[in-house]
Protein backbone atom coordinates (compact mmCIF):
# COMPACT_ATOMS: atom_id res chain seq x y z
CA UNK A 1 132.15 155.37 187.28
CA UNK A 2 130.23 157.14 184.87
CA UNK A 3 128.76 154.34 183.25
CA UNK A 4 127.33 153.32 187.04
CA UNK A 5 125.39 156.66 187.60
CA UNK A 6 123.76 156.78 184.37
CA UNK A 7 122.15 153.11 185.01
CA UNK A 8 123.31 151.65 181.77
CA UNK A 9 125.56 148.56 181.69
CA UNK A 10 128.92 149.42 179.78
CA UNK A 11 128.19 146.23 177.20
CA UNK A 12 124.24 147.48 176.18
CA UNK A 13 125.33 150.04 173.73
CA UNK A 14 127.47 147.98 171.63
CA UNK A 15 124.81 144.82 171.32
CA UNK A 16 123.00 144.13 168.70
CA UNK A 17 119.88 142.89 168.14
CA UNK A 18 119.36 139.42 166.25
CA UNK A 19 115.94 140.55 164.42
CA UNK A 20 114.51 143.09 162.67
CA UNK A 21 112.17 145.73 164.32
CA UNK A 22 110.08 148.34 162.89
CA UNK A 23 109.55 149.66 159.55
CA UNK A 24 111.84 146.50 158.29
CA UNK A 25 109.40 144.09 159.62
CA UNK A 26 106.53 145.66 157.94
CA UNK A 27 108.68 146.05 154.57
CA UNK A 28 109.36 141.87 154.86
CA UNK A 29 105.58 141.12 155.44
CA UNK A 30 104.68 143.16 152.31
CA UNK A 31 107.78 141.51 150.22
CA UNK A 32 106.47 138.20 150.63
CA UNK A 33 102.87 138.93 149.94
CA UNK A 34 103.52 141.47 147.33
CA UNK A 35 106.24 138.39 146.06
CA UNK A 36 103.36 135.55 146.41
CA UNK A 37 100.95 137.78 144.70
CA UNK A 38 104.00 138.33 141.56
CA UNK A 39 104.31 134.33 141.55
CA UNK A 40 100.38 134.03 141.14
CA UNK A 41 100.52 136.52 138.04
CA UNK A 42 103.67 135.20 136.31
CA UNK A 43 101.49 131.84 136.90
CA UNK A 44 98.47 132.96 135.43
CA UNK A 45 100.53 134.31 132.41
CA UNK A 46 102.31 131.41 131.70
CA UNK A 47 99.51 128.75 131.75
CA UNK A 48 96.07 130.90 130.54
CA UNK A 49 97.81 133.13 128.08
CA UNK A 50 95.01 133.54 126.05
CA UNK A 51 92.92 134.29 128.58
CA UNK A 52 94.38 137.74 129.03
CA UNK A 53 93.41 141.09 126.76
CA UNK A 54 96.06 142.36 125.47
CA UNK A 55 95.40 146.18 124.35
CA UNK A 56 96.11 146.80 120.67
CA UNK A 57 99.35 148.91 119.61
CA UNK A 58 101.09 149.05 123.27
CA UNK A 59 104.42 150.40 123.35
CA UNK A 60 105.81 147.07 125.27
CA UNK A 61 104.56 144.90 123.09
CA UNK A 62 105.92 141.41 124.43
CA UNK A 63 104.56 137.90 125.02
CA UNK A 64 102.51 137.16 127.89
CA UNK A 65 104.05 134.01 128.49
CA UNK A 66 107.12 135.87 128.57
CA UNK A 67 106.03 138.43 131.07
CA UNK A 68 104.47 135.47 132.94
CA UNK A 69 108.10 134.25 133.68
CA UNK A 70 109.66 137.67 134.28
CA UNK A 71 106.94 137.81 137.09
CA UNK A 72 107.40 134.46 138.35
CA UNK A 73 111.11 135.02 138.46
CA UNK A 74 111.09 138.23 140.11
CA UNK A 75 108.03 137.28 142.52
CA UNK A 76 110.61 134.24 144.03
CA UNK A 77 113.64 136.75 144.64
CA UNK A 78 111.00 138.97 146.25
CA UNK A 79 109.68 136.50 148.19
CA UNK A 80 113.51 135.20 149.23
CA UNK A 81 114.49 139.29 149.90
CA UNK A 82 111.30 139.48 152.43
CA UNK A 83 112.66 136.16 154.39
CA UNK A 84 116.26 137.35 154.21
CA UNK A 85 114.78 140.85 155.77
CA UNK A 86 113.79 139.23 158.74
CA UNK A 87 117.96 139.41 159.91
CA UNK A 88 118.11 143.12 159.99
CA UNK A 89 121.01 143.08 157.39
CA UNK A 90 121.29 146.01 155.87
CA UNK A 91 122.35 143.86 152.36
CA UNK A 92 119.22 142.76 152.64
CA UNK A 93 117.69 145.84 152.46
CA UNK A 94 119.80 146.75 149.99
CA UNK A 95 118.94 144.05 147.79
CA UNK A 96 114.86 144.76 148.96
CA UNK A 97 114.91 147.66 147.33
CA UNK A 98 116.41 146.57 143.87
CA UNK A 99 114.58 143.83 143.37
CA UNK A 100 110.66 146.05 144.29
CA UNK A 101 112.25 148.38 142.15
CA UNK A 102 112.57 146.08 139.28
CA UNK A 103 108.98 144.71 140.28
CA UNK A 104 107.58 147.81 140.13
CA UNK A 105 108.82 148.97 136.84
CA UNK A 106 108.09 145.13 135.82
CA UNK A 107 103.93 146.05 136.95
CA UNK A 108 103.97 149.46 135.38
CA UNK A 109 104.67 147.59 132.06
CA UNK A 110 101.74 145.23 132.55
CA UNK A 111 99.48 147.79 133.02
CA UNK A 112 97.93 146.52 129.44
CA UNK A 113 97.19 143.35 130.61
CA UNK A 114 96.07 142.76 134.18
CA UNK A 115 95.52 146.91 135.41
CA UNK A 116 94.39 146.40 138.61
CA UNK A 117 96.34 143.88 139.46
CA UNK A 118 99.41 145.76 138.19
CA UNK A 119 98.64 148.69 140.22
CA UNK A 120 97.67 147.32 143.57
CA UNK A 121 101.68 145.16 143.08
CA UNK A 122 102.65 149.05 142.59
CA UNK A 123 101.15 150.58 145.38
CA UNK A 124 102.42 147.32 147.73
CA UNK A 125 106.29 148.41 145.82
CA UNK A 126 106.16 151.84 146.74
CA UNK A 127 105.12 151.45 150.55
CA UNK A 128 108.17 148.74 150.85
CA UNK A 129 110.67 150.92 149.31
CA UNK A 130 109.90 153.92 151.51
CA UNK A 131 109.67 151.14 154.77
CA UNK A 132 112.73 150.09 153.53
CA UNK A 133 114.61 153.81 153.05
CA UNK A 134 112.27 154.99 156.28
CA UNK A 135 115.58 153.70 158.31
CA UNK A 136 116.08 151.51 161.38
CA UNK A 137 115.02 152.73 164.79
CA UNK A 138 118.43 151.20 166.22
CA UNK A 139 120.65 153.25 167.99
CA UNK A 140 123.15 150.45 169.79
CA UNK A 141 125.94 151.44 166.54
CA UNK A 142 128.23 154.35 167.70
CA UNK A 143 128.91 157.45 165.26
């Protein structure tokens, strides 16, 4: 009887929703362009190497064509972790938020090489992870 006064049907608060709202919606649109933009870099790397300055005596000292492929293969998991957000799983944000965090720390080593670039990807990592941590706004799970 309860359940009739307070104007909610009894089944409402157990539903759940097939999509992602909110914060995890935003975090999936910056995964796949922050992912796209990854693939275009690790591109770049691998076919113009020598078109990139590459600062003398850099602690990471590696080859751009192998960077190029660390960024292409982390830019495609991005990119797949962004579609995969669009469920609402909470693996998915799980897995989100290793693979930026590997992206990031993958951009803060190519600061030598492409710096703007590298710290725009950065900026785009840090505003998914905290989207991604910020929480759902769902409230149909019970305590």
């Amino acid at each position: 009887m309860a359940s009739n006064v307070s104007g909610t049907p009894t089944g409402a608060q157990t539903s759940r929703r097939p999509f992602a709202t909110g914060w995890t919606v935003f975090a999936a649109v910056l995964m796949i362009f922050g992912g796209a933009m990854a693939i275009f870099e690790g591109i770049a790397a691998i076919a113009k190497d020598d078109l990139i300055v590459v600062t003398r005596n850099y602690a990471y000292k590696m080859n751009t064509t192998g960077w190029g492929w660390i960024h292409l293969i982390l830019g495609i998991l991005i990119v797949l972790a962004g579609v995969a957000l669009f469920s609402g799983a909470v693996w998915a944000r799980v897995v989100g938020v290793a693979v930026v965090g590997l992206g990031m720390i993958a951009n803060f080593l190519w600061l030598p090489y492409y710096p703007f670039w590298a710290i725009v990807l950065i900026a785009i990592d840090i505003f998914v992870i905290w989207a991604l941590c910020a929480g759902s706004t769902r409230t149909d799970w019970k305590a």
